[in-house]
Protein backbone atom coordinates (compact mmCIF):
# COMPACT_ATOMS: atom_id res chain seq x y z
CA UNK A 1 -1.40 3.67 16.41
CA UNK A 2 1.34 1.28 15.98
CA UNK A 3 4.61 2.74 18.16
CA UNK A 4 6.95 0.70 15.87
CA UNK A 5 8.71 2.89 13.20
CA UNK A 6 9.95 2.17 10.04
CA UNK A 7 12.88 4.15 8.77
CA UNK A 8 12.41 4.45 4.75
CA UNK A 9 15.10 6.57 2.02
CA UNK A 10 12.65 8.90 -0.09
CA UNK A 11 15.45 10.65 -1.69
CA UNK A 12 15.23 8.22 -4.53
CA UNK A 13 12.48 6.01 -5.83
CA UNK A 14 12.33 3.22 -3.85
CA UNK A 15 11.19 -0.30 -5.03
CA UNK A 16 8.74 -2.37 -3.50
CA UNK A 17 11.19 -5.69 -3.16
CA UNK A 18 13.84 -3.31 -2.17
CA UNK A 19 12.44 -2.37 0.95
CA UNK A 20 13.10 -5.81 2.14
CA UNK A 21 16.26 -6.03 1.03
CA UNK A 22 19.61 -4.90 2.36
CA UNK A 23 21.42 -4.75 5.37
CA UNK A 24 22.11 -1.56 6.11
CA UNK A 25 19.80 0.90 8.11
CA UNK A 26 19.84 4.41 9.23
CA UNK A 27 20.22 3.20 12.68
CA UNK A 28 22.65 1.15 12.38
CA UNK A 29 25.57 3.21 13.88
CA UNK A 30 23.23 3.52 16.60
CA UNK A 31 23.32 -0.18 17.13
CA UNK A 32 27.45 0.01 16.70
CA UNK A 33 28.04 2.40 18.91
CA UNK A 34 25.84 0.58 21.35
CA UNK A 35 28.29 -2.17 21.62
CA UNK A 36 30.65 0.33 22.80
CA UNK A 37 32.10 -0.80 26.13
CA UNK A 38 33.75 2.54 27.02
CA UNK A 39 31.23 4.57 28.95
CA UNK A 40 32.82 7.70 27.25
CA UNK A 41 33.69 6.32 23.67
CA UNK A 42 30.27 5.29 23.53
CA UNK A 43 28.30 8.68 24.63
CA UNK A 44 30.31 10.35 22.35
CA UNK A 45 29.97 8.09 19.21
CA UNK A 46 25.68 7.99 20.03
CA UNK A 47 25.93 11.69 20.27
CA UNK A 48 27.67 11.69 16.94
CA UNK A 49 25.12 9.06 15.59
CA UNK A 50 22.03 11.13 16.55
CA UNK A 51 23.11 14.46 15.91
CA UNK A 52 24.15 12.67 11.67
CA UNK A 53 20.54 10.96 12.04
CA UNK A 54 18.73 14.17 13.00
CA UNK A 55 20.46 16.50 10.14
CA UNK A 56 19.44 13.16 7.94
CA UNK A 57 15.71 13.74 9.31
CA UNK A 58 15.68 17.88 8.94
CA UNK A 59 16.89 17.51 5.04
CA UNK A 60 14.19 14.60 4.27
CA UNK A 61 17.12 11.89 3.78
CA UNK A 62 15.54 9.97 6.57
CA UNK A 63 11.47 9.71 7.02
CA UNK A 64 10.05 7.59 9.96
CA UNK A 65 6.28 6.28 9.06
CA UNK A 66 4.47 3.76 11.33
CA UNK A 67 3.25 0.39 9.97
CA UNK A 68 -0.50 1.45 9.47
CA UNK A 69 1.06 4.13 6.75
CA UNK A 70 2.86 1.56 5.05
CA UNK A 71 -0.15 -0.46 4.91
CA UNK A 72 -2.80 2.57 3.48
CA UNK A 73 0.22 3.17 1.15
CA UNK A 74 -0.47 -0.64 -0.07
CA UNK A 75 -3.89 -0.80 -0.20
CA UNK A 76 -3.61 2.74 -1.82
CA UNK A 77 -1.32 1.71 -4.61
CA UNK A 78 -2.53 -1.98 -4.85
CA UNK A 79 -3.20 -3.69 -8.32
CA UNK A 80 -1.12 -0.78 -10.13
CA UNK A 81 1.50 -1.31 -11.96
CA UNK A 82 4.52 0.33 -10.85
CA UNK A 83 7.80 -0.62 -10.97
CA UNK A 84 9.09 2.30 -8.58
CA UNK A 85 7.03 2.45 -5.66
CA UNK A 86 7.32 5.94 -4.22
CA UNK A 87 4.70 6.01 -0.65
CA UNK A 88 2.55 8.66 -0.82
CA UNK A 89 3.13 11.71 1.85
CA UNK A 90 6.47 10.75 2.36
CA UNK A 91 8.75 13.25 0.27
CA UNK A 92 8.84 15.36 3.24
CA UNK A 93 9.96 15.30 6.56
CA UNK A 94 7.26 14.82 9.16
CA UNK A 95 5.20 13.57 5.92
CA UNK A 96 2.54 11.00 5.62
CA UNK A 97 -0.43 13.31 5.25
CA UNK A 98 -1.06 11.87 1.91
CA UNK A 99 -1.20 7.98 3.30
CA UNK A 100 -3.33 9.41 5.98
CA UNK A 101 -5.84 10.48 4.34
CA UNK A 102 -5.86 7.66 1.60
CA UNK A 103 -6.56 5.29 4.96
CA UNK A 104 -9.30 7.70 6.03
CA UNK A 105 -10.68 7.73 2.70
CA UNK A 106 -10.48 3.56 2.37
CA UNK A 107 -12.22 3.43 5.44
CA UNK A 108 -15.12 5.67 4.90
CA UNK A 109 -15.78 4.30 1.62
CA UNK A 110 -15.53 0.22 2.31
CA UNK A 111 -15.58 0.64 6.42
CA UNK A 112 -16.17 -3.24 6.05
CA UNK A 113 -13.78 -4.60 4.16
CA UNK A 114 -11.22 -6.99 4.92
CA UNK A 115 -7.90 -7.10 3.85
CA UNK A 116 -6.56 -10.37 3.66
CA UNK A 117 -2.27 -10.55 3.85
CA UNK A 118 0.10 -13.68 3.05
CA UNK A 119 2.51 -14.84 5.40
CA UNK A 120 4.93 -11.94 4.30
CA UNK A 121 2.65 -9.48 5.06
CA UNK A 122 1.79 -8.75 1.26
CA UNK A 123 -2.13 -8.13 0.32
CA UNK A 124 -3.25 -11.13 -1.16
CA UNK A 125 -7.03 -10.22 -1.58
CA UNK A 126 -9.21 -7.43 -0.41
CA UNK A 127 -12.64 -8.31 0.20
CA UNK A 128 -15.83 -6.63 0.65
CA UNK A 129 -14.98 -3.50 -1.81
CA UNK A 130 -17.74 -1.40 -2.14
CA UNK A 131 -18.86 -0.80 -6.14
CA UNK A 132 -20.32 2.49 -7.70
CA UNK A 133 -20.31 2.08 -10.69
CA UNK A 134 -20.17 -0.48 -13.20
CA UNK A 135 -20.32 -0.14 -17.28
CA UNK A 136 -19.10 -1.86 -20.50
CA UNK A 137 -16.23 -0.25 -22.95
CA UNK A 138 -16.60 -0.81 -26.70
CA UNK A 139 -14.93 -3.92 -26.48
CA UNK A 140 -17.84 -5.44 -23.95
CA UNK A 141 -15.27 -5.43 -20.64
CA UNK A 142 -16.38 -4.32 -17.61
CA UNK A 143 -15.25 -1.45 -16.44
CA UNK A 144 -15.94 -1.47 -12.35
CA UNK A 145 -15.25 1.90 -10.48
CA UNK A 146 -14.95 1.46 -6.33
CA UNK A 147 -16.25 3.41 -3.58
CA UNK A 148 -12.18 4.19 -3.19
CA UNK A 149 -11.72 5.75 -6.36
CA UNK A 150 -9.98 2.75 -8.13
CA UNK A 151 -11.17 1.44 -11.41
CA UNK A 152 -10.71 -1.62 -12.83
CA UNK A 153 -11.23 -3.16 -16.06
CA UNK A 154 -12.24 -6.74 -16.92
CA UNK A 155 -9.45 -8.44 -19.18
CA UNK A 156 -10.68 -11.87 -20.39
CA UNK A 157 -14.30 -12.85 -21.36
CA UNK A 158 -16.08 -14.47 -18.72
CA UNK A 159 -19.63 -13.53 -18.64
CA UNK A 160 -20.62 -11.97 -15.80
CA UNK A 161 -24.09 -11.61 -15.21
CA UNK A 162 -25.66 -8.66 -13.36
CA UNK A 163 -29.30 -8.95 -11.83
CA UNK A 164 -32.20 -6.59 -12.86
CA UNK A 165 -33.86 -6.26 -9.46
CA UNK A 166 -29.95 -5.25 -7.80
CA UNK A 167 -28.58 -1.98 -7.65
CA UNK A 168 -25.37 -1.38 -9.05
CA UNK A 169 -24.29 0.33 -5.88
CA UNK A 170 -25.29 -2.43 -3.76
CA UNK A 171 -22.12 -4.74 -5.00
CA UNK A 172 -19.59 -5.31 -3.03
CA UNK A 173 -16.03 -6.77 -5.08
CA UNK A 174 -13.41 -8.99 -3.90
CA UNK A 175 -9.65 -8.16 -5.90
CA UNK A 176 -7.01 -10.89 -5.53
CA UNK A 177 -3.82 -12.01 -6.82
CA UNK A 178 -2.97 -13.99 -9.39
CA UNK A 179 0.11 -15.02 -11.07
CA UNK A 180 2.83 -13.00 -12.35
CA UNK A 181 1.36 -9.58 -10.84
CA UNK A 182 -2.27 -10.37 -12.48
CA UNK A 183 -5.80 -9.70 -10.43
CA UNK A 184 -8.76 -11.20 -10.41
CA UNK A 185 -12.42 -9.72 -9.40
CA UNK A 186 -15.67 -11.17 -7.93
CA UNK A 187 -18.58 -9.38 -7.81
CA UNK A 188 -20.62 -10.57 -4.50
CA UNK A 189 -23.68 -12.34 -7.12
CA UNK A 190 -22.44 -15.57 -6.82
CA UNK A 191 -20.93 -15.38 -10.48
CA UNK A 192 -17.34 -16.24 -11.32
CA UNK A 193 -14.51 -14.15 -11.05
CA UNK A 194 -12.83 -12.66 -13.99
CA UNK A 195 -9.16 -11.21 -14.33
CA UNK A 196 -8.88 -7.52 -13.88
CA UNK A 197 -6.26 -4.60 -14.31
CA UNK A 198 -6.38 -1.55 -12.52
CA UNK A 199 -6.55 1.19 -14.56
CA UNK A 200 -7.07 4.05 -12.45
């Protein structure tokens, strides 16, 4: 498991663009006090520092999660629509049980699927989705439900054709981006894709 740490504020909901954004940091009197030169000014404001960041950390104002959390928390939450992004597990200290077991749950459902990420580390596609189910609403939309427990729903009206002689369960879907927060889906038939919304 990834060493690194990421030090996220669950006290309040926390957007997704925010968590790239600002320029202060639980650790950053750390870092001051580091610059200390004082041998005994500086012992005494880390000792300060740590004891604020560990009351912080025993009252849940300070949560450290590991990269592959914040990841299963993405793939977890990916194609939803939510303009407060709270990561799953984390409300607690020591939390992350929750992300945990939505990456052990990913993994045993679609063990190979790739997840592709742009070059800020956002999912841009996940391939190789494993499909369950797939039906039709009154409206003639597919409605595709994944290994993972997501469903999505088709939203324009390509025709997507579906063989005869293939099992439903032996599709695999590719989700990816499109513009302004819209998805698209490919079944693995060779057919086009079609845009999508998550829906569950």
């Amino acid at each position: 498991m990834n060493a690194r740490l990421l030090i996220l504020l669950p006290a309040a909901l926390i957007s997704a663009p925010a968590l790239g954004q600002g320029d202060s940091s639980p650790l950053d009197p750390l870092f001051t006090c580091r610059d200390i030169v004082d041998d005994s000014a500086r012992l005494a404001c880390l000792d300060a520092a740590v004891d604020a960041l560990r009351g912080d950390t025993e009252r849940g104002d300070v949560v450290a999660v590991d990269r592959e959390q914040i990841e299963a928390a993405e793939e977890a939450t990916y194609g939803l629509s939510i303009p407060q992004l709270r990561l799953p597990g984390l409300s607690l200290p020591g939390g992350g049980e929750d992300v945990e077991l939505a990456a052990l749950e990913a993994e045993t459902a679609s063990p190979d699927r790739t997840i592709i990420r742009d070059d800020n580390g956002q999912i841009e596609r996940i391939e190789g989705l494993r499909v369950v189910e797939i039906s039709e609403n009154r409206s003639g939309d597919l409605i595709v439900r994944l290994a993972n427990g997501q469903v999505w729903r088709q939203t324009d009206n390509t025709h997507v054709q579906l063989s005869r002689r293939r099992g439903v369960t032996e599709y695999t879907a590719t989700i990816s981006n499109g513009a302004l927060g819209s998805h698209f889906m490919r079944l693995d038939n060779g057919g086009r894709r079609f845009r999508a919304e998550r829906v569950e």
